[in-house]
N, C-alpha and C. Protein backbone atom coordinates (compact mmCIF):
# COMPACT_ATOMS: atom_id res chain seq x y z
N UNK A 1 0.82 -1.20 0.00
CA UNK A 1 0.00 0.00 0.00
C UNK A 1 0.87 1.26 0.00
N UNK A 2 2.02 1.11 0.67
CA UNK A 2 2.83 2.59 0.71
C UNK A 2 3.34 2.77 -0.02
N UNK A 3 3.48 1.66 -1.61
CA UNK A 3 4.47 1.78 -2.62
C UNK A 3 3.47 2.55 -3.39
N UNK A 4 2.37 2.39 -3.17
CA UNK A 4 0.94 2.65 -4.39
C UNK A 4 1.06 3.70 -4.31
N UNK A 5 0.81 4.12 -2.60
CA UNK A 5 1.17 5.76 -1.95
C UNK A 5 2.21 6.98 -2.89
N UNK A 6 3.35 6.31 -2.43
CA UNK A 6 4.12 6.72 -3.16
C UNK A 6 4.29 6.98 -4.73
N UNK A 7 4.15 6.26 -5.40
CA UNK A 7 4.08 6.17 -6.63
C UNK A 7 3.14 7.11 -7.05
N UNK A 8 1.73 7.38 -6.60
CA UNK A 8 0.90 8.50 -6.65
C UNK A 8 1.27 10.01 -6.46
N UNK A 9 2.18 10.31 -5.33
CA UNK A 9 2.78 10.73 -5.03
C UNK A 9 3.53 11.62 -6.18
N UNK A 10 4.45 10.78 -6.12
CA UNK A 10 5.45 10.76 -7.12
C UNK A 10 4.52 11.31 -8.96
N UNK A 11 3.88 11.14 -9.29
CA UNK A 11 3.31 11.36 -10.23
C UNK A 11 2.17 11.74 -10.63
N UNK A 12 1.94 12.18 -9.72
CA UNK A 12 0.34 12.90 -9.64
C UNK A 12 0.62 14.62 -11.04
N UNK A 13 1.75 14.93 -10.54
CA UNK A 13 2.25 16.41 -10.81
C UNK A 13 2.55 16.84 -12.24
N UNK A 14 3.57 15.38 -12.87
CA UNK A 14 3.93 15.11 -14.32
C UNK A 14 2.59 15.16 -14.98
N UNK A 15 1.73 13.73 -14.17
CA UNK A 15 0.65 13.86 -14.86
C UNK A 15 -0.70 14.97 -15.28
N UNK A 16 -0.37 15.70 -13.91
CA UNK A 16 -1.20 16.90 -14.86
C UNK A 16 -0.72 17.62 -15.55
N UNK A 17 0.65 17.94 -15.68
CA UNK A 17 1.05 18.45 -16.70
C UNK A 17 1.48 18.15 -18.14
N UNK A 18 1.14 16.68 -18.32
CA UNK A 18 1.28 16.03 -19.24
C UNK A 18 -0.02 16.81 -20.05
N UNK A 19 -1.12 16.39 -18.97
CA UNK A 19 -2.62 16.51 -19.33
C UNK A 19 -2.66 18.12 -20.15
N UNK A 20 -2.01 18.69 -18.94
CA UNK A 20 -2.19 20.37 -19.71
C UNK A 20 -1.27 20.21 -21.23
N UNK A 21 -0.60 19.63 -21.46
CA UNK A 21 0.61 19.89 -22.38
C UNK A 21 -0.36 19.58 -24.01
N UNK A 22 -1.06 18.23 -23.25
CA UNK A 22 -1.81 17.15 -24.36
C UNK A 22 -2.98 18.39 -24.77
N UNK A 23 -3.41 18.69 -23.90
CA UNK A 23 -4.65 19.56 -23.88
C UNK A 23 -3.96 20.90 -24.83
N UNK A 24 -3.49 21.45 -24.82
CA UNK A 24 -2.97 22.54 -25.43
C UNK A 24 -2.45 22.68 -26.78
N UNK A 25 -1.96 21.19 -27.17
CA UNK A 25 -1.30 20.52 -27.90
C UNK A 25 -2.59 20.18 -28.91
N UNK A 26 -3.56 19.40 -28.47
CA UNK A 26 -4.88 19.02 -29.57
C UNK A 26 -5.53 20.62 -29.73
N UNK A 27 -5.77 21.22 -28.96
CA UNK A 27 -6.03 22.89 -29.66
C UNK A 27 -5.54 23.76 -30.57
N UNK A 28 -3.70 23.66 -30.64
CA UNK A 28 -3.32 24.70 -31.18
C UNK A 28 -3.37 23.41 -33.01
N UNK A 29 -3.21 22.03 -33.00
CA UNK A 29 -4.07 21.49 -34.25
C UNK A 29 -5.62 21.59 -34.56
N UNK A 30 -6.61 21.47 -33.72
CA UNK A 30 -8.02 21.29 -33.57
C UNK A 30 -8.93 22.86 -33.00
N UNK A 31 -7.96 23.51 -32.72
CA UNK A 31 -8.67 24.72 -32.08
C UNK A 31 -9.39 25.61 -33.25
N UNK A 32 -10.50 26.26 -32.94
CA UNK A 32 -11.55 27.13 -33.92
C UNK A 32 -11.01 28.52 -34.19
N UNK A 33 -10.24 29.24 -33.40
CA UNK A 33 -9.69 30.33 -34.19
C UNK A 33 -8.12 29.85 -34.45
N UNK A 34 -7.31 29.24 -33.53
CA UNK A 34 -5.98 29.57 -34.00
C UNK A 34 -5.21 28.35 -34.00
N UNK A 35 -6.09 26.98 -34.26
CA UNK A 35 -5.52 26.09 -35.19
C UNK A 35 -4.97 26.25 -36.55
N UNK A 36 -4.02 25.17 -36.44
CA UNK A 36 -3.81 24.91 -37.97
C UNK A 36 -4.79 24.50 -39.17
N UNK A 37 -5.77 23.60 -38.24
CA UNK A 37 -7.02 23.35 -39.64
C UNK A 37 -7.80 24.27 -39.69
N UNK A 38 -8.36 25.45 -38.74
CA UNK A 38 -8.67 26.87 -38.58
C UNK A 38 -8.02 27.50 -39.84
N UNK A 39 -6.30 27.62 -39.52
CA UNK A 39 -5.92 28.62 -40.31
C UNK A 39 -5.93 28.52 -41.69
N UNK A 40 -5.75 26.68 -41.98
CA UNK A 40 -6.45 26.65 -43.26
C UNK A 40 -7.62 26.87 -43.70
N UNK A 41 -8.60 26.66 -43.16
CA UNK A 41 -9.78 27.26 -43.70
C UNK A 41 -10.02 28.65 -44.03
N UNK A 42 -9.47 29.67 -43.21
CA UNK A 42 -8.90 30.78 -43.27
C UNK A 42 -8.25 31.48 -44.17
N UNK A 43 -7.57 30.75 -44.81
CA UNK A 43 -6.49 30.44 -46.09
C UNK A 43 -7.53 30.60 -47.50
N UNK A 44 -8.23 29.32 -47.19
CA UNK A 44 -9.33 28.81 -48.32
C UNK A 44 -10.00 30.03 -48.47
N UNK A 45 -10.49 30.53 -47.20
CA UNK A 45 -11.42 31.71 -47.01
C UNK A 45 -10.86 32.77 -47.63
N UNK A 46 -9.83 33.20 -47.58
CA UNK A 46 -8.91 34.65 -47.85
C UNK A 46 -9.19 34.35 -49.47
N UNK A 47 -8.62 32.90 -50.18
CA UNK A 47 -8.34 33.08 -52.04
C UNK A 47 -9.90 33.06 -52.31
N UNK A 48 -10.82 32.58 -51.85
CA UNK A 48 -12.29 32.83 -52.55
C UNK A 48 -12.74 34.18 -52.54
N UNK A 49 -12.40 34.97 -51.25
CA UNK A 49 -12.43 36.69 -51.87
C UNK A 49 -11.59 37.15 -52.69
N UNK A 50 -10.71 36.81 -52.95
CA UNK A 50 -9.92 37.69 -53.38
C UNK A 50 -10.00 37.52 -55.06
N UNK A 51 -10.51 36.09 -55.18
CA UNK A 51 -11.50 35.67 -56.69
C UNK A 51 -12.03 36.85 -56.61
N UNK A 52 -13.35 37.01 -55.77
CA UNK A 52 -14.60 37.18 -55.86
C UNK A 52 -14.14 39.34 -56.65
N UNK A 53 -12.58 39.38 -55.35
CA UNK A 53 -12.34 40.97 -55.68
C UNK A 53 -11.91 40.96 -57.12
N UNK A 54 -11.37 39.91 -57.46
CA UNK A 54 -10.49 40.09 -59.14
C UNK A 54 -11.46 40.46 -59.67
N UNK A 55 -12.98 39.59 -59.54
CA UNK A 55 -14.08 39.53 -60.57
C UNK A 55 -14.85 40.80 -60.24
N UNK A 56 -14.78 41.38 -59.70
CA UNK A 56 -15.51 42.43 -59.48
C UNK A 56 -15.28 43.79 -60.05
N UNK A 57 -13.94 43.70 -59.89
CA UNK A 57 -12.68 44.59 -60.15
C UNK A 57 -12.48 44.91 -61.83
N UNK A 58 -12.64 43.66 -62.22
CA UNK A 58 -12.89 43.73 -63.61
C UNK A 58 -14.05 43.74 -64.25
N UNK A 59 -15.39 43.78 -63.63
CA UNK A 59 -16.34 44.33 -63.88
C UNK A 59 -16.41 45.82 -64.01
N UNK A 60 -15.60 45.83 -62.43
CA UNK A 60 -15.71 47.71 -62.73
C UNK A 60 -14.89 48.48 -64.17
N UNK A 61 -13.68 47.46 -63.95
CA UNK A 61 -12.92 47.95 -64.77
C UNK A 61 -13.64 47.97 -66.45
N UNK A 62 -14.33 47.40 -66.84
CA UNK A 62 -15.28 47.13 -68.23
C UNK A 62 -16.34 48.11 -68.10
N UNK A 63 -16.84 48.12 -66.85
CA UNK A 63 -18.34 49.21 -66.87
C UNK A 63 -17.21 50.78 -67.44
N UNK A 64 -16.10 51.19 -66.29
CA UNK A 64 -15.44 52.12 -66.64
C UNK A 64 -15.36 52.61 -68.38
N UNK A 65 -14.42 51.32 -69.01
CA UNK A 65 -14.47 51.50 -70.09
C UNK A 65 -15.21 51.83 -71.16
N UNK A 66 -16.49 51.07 -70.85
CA UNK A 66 -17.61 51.31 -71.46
C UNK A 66 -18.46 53.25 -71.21
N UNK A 67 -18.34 53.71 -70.01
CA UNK A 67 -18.60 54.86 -69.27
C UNK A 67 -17.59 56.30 -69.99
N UNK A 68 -16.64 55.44 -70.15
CA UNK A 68 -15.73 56.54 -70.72
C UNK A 68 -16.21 56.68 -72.02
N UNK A 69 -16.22 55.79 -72.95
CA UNK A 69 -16.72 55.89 -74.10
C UNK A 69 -17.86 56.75 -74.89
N UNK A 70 -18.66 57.37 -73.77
CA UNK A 70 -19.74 57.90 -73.75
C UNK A 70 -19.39 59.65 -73.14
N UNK A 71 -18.40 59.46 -73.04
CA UNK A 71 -18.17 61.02 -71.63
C UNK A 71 -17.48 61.84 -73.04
N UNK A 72 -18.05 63.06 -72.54
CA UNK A 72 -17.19 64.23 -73.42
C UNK A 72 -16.90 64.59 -74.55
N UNK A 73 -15.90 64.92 -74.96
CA UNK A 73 -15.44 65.28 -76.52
C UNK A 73 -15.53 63.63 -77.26
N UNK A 74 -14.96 62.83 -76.95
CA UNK A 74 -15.05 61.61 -77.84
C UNK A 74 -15.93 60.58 -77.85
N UNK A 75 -17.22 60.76 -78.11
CA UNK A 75 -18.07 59.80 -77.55
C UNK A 75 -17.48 59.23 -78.61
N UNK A 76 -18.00 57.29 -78.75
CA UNK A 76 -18.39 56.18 -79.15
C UNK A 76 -19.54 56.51 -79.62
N UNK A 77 -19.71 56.17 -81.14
CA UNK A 77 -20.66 56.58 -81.73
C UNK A 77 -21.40 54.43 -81.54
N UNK A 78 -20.54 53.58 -81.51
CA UNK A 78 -21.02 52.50 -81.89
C UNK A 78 -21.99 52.63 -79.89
N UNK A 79 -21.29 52.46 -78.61
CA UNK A 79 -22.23 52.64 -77.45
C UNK A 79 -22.77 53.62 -77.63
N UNK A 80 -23.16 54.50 -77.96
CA UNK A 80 -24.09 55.68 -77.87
C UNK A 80 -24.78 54.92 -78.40
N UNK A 81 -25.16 54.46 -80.14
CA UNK A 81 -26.24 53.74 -80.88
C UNK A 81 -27.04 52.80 -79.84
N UNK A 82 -25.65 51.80 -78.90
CA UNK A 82 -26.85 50.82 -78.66
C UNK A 82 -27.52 51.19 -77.21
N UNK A 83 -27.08 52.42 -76.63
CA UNK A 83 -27.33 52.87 -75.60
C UNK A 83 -28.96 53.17 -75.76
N UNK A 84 -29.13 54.27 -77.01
CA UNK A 84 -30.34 54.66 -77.12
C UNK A 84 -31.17 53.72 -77.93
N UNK A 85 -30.83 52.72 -78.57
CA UNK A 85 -31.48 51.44 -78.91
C UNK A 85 -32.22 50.76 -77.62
N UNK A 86 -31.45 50.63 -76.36
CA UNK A 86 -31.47 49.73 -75.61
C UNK A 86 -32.39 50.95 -74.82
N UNK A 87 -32.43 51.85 -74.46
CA UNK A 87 -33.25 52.91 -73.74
C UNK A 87 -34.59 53.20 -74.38
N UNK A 88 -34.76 53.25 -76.37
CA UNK A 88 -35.45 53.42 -76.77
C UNK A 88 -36.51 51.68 -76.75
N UNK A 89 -36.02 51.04 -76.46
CA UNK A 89 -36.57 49.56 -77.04
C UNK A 89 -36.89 49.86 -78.59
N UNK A 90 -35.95 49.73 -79.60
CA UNK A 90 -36.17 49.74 -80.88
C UNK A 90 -34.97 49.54 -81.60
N UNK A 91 -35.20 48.77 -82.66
CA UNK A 91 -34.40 48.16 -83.64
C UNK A 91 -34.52 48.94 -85.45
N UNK A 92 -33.52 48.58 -85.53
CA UNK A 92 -33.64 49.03 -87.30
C UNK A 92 -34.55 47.85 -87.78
N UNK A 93 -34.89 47.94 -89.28
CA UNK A 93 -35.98 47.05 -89.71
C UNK A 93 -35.11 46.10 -90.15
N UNK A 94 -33.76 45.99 -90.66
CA UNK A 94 -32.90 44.86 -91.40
C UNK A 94 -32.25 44.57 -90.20
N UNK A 95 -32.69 44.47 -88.80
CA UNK A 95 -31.77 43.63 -87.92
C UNK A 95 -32.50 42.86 -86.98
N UNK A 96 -31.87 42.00 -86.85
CA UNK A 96 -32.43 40.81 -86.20
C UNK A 96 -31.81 40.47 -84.69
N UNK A 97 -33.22 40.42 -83.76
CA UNK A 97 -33.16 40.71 -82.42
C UNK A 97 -32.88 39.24 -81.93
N UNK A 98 -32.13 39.19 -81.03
CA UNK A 98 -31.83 37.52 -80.65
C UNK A 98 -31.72 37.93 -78.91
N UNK A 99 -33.38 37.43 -78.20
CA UNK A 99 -33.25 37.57 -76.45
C UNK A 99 -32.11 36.55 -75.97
N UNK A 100 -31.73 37.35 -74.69
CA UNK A 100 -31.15 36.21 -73.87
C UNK A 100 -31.45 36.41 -72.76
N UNK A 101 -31.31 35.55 -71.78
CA UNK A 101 -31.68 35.34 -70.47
C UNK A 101 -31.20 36.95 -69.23
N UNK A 102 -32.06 36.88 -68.18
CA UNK A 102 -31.56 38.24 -67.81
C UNK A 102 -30.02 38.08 -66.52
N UNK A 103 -29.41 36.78 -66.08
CA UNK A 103 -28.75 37.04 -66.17
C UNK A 103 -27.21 36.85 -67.27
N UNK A 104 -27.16 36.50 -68.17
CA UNK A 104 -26.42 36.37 -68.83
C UNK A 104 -25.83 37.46 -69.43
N UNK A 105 -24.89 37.79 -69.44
CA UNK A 105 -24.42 38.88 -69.99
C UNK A 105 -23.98 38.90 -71.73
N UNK A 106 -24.21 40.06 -72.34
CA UNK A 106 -23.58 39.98 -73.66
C UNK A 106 -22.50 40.26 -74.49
N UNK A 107 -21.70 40.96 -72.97
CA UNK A 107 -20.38 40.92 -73.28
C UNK A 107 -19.55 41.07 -71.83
C-alpha cells in the first residue's frame, strides 16, 4: 500500500502536466480560431475573396471602359447607338433581335 502511496505521489504532478501539455497541444491542431485546420480554412477563405475581388474589379474595370466611351469630346458613336437602342426599345428594320436570359451577360 505505501508503494501505491508513493508512486501517486510521485506522479500525480507530471501527470497533470502532461494533461495540460496534451490539452494545449490538440487545440493549437483542432482549435476554432488559431488552429492549424482553422488557419487553413482561413487560407481557403482569404483566395475565394480575393476571386470574388479580381471579378468584381474587372467588372468595374469594363463598366469604366464602357462609361468613358460615352463622356465628353469623344463619344463612341457605336455605345451611344446601342445605348439609345437599348433605352429606346427599338431596332432598325434589317436587324435581327436575338433575347437572352436576364442574367447572362452579352459581353
Amino acid at each position: 500500500m505505501r508503494a501505491i502511496k508513493r508512486t501517486i505521489q510521485v506522479l500525480w504532478l507530471p501527470l497533470i502536466f502532461a494533461g495540460l501539455i496534451w490539452h494545449f497541444a490538440w487545440y493549437a491542431v483542432h482549435g476554432p480560431r488559431v488552429g492549424s485546420l482553422a488557419r487553413e480554412a482561413k487560407a481557403a477563405e482569404i483566395e475565394t475573396a480575393r476571386i470574388t475581388l479580381a471579378q468584381a474589379e474587372s467588372e468595374r474595370d469594363a463598366m469604366e471602359r464602357r462609361v468613358a466611351g460615352l463622356r465628353g469630346d469623344r463619344i463612341d458613336r457605336d455605345q451611344l447607338d446601342e445605348r439609345a437602342r437599348a433605352l429606346l426599345n427599338m431596332v432598325g428594320k434589317n436587324e435581327l433581335v436575338m433575347p437572352y436570359g436576364p442574367n447572362k451577360r452579352l459581353y
